[in-house]
C-alpha atoms as a PDB file:
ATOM      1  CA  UNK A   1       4.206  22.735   1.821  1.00  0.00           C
ATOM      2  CA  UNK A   2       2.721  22.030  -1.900  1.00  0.00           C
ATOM      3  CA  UNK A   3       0.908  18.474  -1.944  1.00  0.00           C
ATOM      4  CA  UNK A   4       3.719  16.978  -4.220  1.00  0.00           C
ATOM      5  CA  UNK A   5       5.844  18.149  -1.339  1.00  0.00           C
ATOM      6  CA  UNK A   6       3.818  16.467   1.271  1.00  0.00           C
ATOM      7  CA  UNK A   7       3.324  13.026  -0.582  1.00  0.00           C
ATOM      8  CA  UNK A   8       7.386  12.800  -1.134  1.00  0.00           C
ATOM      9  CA  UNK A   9       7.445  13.907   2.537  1.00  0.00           C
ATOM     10  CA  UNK A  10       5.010  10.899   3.625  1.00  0.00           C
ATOM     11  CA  UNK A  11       6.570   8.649   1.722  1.00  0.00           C
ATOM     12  CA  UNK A  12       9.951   8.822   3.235  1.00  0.00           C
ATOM     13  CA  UNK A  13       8.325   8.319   6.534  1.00  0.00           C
ATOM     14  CA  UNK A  14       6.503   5.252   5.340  1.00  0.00           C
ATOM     15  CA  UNK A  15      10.082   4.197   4.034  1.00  0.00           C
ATOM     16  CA  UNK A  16      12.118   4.821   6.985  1.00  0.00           C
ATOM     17  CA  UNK A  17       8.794   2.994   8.954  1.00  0.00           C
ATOM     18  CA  UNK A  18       9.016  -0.154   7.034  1.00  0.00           C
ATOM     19  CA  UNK A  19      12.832   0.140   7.843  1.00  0.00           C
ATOM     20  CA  UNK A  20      12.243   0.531  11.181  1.00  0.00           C
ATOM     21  CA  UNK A  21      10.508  -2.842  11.398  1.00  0.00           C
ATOM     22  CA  UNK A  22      12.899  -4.717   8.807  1.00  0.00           C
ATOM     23  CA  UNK A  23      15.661  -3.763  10.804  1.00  0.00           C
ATOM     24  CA  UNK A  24      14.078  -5.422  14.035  1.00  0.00           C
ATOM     25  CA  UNK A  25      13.117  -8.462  12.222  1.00  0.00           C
ATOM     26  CA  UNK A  26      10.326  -8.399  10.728  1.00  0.00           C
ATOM     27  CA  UNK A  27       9.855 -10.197   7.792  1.00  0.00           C
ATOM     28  CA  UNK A  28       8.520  -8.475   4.831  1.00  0.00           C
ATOM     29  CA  UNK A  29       5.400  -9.869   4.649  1.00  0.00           C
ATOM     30  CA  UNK A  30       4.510  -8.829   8.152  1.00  0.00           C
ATOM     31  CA  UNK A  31       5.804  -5.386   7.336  1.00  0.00           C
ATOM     32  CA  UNK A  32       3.335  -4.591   4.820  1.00  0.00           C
ATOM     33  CA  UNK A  33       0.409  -6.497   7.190  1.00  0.00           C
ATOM     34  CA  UNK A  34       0.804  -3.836   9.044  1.00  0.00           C
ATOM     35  CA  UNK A  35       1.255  -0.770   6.935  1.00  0.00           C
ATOM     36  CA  UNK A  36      -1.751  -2.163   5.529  1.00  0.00           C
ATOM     37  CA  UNK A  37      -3.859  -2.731   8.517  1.00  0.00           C
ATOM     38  CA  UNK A  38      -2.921   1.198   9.289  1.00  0.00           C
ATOM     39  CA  UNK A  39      -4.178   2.393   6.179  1.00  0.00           C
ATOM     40  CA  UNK A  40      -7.147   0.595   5.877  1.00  0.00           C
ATOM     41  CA  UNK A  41      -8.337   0.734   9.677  1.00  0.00           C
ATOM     42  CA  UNK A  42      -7.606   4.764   9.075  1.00  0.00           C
ATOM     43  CA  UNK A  43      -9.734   4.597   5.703  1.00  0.00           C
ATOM     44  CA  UNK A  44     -12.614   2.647   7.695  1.00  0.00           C
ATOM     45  CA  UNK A  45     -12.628   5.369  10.354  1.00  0.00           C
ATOM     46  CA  UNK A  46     -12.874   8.183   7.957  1.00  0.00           C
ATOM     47  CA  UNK A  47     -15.264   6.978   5.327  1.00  0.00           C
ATOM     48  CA  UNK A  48     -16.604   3.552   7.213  1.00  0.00           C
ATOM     49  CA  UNK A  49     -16.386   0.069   5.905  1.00  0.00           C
ATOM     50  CA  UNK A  50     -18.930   0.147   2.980  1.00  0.00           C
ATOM     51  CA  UNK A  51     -17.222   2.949   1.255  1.00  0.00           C
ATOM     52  CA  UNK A  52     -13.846   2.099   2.131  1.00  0.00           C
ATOM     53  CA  UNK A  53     -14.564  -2.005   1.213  1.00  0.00           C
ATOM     54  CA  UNK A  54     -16.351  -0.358  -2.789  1.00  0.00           C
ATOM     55  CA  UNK A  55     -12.693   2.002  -2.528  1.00  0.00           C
ATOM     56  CA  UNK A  56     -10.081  -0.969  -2.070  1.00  0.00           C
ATOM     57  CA  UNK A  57     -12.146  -2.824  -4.677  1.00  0.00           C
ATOM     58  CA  UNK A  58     -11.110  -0.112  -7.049  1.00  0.00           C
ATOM     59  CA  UNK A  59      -7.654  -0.316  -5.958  1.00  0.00           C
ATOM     60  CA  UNK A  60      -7.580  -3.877  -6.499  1.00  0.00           C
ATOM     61  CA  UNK A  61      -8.821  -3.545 -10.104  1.00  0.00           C
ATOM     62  CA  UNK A  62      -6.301  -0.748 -10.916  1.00  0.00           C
ATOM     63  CA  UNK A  63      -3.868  -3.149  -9.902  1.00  0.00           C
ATOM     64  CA  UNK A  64      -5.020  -6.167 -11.462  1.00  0.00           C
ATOM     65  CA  UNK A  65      -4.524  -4.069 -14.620  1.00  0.00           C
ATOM     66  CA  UNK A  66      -0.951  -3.033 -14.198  1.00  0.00           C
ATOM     67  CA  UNK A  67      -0.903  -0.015 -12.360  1.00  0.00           C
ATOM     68  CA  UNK A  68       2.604  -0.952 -10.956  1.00  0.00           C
ATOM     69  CA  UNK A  69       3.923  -2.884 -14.069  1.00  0.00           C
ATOM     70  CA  UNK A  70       5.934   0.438 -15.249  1.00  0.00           C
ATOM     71  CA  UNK A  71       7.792   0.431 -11.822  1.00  0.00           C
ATOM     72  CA  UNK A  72       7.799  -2.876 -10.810  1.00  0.00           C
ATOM     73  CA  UNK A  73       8.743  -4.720 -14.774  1.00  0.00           C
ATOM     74  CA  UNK A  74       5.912  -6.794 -14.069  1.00  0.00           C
ATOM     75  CA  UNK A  75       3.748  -8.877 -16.873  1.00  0.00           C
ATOM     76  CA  UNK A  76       0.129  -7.078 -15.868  1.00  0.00           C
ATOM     77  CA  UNK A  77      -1.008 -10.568 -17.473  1.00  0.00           C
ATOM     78  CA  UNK A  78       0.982 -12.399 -15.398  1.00  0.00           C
ATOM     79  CA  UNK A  79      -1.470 -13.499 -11.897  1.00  0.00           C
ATOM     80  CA  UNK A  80      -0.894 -15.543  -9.197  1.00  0.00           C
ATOM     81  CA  UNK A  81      -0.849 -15.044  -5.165  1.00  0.00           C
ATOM     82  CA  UNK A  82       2.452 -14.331  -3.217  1.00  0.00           C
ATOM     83  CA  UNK A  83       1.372 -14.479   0.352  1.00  0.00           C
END
């Protein structure tokens, strides 16, 4: 399986994960708490929590610039907090 392969094929499992949970009840914000706390705890395991604290740092500035704005429509100048 190619890697563009594999990421589509991780991605629907994420998808029918978070559906999963939705469908029990969950609301949404605990749904992505935990697909969070996965990823992260999985990151911290791999690469420990300096390295994986200076990685989600770089995440957060990637999205603080608009990573998502093409597929989400959102104003990357636009800030506030949702949760």
């Amino acid at each position: 399986m190619s890697d563009t392969e594999m990421k589509s094929f991780c991605d629907k499992m994420v998808e029918v994960a978070a559906e999963g949970m939705e469908a029990a009840g969950a609301p949404l914000g605990m749904i992505v708490d935990r697909l969070v706390t996965y990823g992260v705890a999985q990151m911290v395991a791999v690469d420990g929590s300096e390295i994986t604290a200076r990685n989600l740092h770089m995440i957060a500035e990637k999205i603080g610039a608009g990573a998502f704005a093409q597929v989400t429509g959102e104003n990357a100048q636009r800030s506030g907090v949702r949760h």
